[in-house]
PDB file of N, CA and C in Angstrom:
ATOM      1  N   UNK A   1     105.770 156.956 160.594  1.00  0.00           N
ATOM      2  CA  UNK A   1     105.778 155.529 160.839  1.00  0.00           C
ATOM      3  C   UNK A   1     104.378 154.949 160.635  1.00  0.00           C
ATOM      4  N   UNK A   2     103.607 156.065 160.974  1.00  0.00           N
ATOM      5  CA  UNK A   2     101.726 155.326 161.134  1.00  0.00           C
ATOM      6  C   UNK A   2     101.499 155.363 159.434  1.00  0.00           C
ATOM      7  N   UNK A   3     101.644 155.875 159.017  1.00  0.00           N
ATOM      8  CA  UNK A   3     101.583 156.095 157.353  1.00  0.00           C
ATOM      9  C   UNK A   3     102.445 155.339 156.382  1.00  0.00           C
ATOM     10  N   UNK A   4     103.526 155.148 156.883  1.00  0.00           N
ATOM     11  CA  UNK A   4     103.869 153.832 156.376  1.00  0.00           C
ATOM     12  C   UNK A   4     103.243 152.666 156.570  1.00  0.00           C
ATOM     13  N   UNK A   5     103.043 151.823 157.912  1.00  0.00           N
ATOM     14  CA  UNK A   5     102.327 151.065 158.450  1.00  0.00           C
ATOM     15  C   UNK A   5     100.595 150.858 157.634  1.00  0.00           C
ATOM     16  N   UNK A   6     100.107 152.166 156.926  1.00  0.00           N
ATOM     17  CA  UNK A   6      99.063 151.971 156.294  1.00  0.00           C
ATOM     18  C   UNK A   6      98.757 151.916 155.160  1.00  0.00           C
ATOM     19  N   UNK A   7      99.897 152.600 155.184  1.00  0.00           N
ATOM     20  CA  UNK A   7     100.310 151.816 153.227  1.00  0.00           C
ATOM     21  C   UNK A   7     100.506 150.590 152.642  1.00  0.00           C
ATOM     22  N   UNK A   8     101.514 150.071 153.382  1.00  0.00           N
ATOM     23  CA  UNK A   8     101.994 148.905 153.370  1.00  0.00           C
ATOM     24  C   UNK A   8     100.926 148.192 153.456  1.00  0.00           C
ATOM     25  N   UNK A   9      99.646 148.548 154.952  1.00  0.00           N
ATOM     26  CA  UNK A   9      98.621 147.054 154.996  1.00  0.00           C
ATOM     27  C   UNK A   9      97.673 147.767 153.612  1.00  0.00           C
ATOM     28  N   UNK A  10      96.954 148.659 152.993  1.00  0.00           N
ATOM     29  CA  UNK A  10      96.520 149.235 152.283  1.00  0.00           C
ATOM     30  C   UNK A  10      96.863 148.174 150.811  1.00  0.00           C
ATOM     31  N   UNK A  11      98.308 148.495 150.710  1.00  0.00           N
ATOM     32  CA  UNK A  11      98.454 147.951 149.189  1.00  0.00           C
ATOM     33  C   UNK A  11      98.550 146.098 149.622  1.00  0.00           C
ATOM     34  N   UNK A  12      98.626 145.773 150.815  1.00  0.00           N
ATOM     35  CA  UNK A  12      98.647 144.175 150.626  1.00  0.00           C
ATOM     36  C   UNK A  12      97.477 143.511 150.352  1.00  0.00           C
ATOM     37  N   UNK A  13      96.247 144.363 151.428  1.00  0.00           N
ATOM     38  CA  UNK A  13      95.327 144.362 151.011  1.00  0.00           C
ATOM     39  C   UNK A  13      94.628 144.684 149.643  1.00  0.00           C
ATOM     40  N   UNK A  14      95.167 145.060 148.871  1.00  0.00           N
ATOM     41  CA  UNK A  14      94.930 145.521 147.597  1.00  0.00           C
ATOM     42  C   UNK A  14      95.417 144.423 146.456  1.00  0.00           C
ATOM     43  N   UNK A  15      96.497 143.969 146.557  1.00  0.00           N
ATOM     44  CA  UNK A  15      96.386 142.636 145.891  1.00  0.00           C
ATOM     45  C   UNK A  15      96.011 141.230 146.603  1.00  0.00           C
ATOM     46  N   UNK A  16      95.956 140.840 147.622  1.00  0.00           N
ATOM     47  CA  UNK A  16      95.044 139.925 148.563  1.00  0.00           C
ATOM     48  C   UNK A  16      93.628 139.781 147.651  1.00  0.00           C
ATOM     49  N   UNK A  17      93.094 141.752 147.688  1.00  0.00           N
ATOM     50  CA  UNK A  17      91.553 141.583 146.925  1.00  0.00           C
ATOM     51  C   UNK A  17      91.902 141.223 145.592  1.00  0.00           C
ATOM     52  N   UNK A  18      92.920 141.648 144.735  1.00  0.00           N
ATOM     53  CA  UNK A  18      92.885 141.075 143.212  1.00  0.00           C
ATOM     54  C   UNK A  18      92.736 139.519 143.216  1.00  0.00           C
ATOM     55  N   UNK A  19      94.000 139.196 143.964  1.00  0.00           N
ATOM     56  CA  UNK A  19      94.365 137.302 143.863  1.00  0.00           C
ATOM     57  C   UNK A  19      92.703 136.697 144.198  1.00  0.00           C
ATOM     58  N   UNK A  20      92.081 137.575 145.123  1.00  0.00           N
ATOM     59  CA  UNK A  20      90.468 136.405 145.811  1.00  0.00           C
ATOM     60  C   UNK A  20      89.783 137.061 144.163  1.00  0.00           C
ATOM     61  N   UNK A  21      89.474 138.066 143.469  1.00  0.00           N
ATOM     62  CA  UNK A  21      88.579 138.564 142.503  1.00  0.00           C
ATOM     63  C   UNK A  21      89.111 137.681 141.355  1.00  0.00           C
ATOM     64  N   UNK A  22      90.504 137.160 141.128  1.00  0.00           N
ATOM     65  CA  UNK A  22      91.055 136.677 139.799  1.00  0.00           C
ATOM     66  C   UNK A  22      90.515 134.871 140.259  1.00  0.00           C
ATOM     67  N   UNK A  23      90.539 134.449 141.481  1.00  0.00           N
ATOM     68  CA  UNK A  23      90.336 133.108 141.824  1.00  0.00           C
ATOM     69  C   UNK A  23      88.553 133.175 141.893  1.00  0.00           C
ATOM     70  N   UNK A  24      87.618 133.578 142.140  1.00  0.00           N
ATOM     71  CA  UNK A  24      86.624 133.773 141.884  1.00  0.00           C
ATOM     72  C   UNK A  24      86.260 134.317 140.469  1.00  0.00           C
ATOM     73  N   UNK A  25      86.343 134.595 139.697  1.00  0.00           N
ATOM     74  CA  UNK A  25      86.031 135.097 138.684  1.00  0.00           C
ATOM     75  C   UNK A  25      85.956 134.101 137.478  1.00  0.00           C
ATOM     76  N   UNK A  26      86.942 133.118 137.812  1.00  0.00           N
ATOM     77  CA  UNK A  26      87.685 132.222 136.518  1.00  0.00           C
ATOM     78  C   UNK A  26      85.731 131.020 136.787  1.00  0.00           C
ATOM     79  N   UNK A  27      86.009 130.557 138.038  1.00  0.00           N
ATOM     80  CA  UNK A  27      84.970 129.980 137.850  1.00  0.00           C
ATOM     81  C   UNK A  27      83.436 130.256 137.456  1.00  0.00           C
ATOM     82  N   UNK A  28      83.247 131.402 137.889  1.00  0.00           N
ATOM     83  CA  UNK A  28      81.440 132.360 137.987  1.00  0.00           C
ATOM     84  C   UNK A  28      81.434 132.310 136.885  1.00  0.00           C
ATOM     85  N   UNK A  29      82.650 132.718 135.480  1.00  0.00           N
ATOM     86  CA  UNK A  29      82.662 133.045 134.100  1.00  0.00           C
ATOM     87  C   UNK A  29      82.182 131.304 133.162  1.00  0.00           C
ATOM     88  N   UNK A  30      82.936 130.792 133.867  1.00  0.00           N
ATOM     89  CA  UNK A  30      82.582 129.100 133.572  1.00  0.00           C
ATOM     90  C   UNK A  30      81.300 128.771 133.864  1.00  0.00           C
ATOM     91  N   UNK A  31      80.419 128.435 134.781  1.00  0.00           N
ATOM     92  CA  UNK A  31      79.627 128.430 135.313  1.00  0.00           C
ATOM     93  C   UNK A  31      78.458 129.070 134.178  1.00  0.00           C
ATOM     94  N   UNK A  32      78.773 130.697 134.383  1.00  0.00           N
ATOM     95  CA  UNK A  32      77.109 131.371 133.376  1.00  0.00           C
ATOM     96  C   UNK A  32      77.388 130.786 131.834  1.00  0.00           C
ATOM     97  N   UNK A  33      78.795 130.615 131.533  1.00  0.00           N
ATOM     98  CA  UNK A  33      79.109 129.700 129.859  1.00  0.00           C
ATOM     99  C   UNK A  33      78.577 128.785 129.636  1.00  0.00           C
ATOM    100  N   UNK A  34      78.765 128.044 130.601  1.00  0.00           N
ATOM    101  CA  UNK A  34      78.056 126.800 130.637  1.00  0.00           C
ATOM    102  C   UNK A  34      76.663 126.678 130.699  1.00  0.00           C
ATOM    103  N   UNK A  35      75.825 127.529 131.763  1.00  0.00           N
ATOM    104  CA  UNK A  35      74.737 127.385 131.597  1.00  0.00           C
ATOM    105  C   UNK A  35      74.280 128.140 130.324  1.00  0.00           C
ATOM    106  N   UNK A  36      74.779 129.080 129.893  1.00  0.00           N
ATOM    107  CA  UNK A  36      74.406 129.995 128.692  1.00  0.00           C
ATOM    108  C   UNK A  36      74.131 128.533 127.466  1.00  0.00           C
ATOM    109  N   UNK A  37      75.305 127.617 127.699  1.00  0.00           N
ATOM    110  CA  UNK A  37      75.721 126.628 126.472  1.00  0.00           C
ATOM    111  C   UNK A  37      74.523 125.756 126.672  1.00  0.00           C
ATOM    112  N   UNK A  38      74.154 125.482 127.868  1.00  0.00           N
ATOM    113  CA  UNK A  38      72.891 124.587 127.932  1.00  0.00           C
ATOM    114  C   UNK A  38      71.659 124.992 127.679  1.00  0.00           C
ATOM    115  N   UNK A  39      71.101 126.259 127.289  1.00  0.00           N
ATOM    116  CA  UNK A  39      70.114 126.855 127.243  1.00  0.00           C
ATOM    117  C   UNK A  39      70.186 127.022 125.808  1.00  0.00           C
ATOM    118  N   UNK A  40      71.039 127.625 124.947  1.00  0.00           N
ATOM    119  CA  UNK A  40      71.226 127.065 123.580  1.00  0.00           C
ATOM    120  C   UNK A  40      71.441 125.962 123.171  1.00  0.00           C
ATOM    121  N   UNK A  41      71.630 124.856 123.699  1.00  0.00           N
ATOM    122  CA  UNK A  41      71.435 123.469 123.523  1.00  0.00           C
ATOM    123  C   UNK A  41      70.116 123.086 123.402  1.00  0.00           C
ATOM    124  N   UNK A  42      69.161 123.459 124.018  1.00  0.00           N
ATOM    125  CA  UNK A  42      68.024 123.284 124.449  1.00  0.00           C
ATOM    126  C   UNK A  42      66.829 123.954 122.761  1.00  0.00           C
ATOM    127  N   UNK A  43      67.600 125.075 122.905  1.00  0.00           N
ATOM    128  CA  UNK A  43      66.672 125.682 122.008  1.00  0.00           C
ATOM    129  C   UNK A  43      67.079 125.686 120.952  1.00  0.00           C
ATOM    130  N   UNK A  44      68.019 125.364 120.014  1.00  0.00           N
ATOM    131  CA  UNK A  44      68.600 125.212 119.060  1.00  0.00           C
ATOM    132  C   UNK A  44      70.415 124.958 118.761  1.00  0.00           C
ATOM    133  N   UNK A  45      70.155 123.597 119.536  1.00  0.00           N
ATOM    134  CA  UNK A  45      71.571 122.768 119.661  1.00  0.00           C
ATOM    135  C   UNK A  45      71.918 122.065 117.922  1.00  0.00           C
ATOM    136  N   UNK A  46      70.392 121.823 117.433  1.00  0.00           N
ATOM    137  CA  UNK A  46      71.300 121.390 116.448  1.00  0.00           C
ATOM    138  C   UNK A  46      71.520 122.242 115.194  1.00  0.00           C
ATOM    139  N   UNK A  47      70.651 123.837 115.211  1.00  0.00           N
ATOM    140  CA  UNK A  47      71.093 124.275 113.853  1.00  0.00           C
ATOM    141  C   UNK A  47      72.968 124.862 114.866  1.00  0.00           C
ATOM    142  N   UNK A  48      73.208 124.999 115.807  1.00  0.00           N
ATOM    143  CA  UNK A  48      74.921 125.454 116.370  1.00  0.00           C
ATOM    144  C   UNK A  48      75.508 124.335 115.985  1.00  0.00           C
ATOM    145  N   UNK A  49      75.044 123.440 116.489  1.00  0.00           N
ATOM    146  CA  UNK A  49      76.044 122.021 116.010  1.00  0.00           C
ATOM    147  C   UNK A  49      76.496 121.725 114.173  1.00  0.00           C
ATOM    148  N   UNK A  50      75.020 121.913 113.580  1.00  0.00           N
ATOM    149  CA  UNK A  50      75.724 121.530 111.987  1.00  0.00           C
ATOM    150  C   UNK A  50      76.246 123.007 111.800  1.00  0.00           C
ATOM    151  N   UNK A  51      76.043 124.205 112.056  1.00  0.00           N
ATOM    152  CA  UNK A  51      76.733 125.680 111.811  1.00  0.00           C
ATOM    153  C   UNK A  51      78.368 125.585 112.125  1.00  0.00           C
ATOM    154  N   UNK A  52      78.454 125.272 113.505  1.00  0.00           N
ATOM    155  CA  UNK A  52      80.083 125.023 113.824  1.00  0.00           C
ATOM    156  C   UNK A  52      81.118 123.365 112.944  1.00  0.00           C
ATOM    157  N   UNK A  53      79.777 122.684 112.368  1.00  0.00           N
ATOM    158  CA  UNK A  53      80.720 121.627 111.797  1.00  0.00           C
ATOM    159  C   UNK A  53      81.135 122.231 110.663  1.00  0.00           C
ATOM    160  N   UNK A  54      80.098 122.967 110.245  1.00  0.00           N
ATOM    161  CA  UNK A  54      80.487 123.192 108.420  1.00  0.00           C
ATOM    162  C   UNK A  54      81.669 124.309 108.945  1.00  0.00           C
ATOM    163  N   UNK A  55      81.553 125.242 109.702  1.00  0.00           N
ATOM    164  CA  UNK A  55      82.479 126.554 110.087  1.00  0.00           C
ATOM    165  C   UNK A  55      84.273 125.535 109.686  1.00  0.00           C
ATOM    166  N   UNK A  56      84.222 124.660 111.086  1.00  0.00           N
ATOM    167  CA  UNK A  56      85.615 124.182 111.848  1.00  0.00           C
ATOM    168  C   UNK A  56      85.501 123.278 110.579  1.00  0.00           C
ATOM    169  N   UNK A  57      84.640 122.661 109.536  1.00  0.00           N
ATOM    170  CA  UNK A  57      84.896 121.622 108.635  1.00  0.00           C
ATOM    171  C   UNK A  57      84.933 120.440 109.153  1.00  0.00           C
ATOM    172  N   UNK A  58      84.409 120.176 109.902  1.00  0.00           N
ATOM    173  CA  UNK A  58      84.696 118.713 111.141  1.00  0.00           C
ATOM    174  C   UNK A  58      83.383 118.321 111.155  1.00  0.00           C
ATOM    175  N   UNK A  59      83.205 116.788 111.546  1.00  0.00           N
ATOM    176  CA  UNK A  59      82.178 116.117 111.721  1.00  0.00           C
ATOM    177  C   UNK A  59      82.064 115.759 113.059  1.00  0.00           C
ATOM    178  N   UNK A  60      82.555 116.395 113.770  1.00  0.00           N
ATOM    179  CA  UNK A  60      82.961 116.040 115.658  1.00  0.00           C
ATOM    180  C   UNK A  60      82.420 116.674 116.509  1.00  0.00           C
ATOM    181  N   UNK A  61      81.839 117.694 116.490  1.00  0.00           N
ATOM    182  CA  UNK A  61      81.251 118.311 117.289  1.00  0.00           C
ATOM    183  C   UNK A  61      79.452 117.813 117.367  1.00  0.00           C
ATOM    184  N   UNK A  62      79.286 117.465 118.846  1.00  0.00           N
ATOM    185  CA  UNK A  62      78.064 117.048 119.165  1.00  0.00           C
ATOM    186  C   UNK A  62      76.973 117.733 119.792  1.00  0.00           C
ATOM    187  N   UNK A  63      76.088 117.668 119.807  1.00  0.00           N
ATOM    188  CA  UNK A  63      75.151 118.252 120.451  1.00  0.00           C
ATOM    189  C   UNK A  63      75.385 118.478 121.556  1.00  0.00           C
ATOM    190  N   UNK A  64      76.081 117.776 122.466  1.00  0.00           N
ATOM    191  CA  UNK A  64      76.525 117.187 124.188  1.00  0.00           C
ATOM    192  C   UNK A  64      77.496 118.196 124.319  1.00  0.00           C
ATOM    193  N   UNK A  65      78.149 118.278 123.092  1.00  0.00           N
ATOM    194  CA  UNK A  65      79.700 119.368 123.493  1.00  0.00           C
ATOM    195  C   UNK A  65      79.395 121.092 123.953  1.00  0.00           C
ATOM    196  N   UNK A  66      77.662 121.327 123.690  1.00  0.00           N
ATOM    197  CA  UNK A  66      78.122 123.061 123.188  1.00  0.00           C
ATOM    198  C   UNK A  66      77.958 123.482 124.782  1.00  0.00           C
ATOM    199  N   UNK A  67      77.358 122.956 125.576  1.00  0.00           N
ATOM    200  CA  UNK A  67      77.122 123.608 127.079  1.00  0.00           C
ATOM    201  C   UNK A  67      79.038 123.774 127.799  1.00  0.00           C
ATOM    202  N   UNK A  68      79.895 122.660 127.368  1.00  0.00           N
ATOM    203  CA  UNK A  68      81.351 122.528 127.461  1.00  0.00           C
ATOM    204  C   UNK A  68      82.307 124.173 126.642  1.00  0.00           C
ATOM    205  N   UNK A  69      81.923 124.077 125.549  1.00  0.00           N
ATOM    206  CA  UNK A  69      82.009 125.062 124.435  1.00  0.00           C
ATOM    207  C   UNK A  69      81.823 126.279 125.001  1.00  0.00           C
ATOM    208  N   UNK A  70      80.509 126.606 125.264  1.00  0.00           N
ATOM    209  CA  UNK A  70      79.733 127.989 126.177  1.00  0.00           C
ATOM    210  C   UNK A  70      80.635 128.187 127.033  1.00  0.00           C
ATOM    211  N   UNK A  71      81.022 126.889 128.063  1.00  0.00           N
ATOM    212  CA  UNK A  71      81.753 127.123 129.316  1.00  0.00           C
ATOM    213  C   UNK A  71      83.501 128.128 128.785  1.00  0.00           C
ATOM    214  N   UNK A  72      83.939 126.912 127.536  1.00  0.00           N
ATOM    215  CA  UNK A  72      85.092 127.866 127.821  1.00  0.00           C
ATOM    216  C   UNK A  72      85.538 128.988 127.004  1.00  0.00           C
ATOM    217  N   UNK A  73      84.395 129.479 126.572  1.00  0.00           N
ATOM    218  CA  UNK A  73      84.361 130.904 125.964  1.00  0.00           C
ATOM    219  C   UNK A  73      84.283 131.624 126.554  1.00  0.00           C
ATOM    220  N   UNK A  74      83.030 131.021 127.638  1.00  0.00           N
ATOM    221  CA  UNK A  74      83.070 132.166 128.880  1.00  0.00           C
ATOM    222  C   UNK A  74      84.310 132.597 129.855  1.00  0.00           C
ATOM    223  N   UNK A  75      84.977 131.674 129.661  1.00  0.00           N
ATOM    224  CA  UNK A  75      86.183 131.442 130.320  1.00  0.00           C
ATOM    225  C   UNK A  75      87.324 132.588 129.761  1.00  0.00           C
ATOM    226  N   UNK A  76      87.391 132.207 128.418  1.00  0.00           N
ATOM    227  CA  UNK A  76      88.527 132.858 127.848  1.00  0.00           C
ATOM    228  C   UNK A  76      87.752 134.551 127.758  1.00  0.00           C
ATOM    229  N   UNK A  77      86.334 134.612 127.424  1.00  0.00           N
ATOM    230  CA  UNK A  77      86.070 136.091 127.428  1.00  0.00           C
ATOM    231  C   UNK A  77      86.026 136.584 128.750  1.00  0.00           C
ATOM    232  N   UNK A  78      86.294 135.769 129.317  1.00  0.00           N
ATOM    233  CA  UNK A  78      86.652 136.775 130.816  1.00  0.00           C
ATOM    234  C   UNK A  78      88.126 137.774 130.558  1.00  0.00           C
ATOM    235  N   UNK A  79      88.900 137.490 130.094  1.00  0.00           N
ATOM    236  CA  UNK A  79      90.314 137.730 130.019  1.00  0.00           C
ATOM    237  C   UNK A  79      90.146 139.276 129.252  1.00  0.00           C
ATOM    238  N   UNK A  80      88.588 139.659 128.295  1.00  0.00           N
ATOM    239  CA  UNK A  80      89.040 140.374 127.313  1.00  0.00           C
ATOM    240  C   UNK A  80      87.699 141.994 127.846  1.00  0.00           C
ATOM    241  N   UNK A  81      87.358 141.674 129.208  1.00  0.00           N
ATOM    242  CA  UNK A  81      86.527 142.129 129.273  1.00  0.00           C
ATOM    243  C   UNK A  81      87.255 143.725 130.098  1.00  0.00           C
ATOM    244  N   UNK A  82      86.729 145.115 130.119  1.00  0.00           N
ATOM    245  CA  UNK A  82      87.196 145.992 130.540  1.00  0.00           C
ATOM    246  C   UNK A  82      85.933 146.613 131.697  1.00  0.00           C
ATOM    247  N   UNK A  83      86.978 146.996 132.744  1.00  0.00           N
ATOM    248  CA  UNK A  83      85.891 147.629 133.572  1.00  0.00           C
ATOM    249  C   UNK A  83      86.223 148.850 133.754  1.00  0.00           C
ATOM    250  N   UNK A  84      85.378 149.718 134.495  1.00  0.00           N
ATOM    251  CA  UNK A  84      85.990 151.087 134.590  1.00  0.00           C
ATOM    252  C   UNK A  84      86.030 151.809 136.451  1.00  0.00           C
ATOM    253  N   UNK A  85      86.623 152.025 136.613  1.00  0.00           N
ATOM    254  CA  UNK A  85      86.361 152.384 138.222  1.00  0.00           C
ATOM    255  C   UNK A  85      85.790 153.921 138.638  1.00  0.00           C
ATOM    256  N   UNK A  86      86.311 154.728 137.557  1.00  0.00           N
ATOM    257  CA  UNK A  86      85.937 156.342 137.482  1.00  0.00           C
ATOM    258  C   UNK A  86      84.244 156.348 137.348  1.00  0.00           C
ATOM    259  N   UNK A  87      83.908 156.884 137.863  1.00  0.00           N
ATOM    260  CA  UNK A  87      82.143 157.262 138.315  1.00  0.00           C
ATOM    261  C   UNK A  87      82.051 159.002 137.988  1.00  0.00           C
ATOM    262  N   UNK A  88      82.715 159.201 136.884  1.00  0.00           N
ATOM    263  CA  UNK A  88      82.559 160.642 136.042  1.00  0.00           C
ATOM    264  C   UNK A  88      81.036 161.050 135.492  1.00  0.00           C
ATOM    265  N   UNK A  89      80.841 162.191 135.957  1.00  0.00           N
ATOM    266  CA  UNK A  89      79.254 162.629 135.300  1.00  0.00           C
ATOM    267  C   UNK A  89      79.541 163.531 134.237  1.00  0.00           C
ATOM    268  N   UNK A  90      78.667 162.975 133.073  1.00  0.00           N
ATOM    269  CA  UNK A  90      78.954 163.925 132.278  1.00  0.00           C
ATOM    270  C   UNK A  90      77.595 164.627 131.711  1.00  0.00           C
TER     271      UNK A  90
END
C-alpha cells in the first residue's frame, strides 16, 4: 500500500515538474532571442536586414523587426533542442 502511495505521488510529481519546466521554458527561450536579436541589431542590424530582404525577396523587414525575429526563433528552437539525463563516464 506504502509503495503504491509513492508511486503514485512520485509520478504526479513528475509531470507537475514537466508542466512548471514546459511553462517556464517557453518564455526564458523568448526572452535570451530577443535579447540575442537586440544585440545584433545593435551591431549589425542593417547588413541582417538587407541579407534577410534579398533571402525572403521582400522589402518589409525592418531594422525594428530583428530583436522580434531573434525572439521567435528562440522560441521555436526551443522545441528542437535535446538534453541528456545519463551522467555516463567514458
Amino acid at each position: 500500500m506504502k509503495d503504491t502511495v509513492l508511486t503514485t505521488t512520485t509520478a504526479a510529481l513528475a509531470v507537475l515538474g514537466f508542466l512548471a519546466l514546459l511553462i517556464f521554458i517557453a518564455p526564458i527561450s523568448i526572452f535570451f532571442g530577443w535579447v540575442t536579436g537586440l544585440i545584433v541589431n545593435w551591431i549589425c542590424g542593417d547588413f541582417v536586414t538587407r541579407g534577410l530582404n534579398i533571402i525572403l525577396g521582400e522589402g518589409s523587414i525592418t531594422r525594428d523587426m530583428i530583436p522580434t525575429i531573434g525572439g521567435a526563433l528562440g522560441f521555436i528552437g526551443g522545441f528542437f533542442k535535446s538534453y541528456s539525463a545519463s551522467k555516463s563516464k567514458k
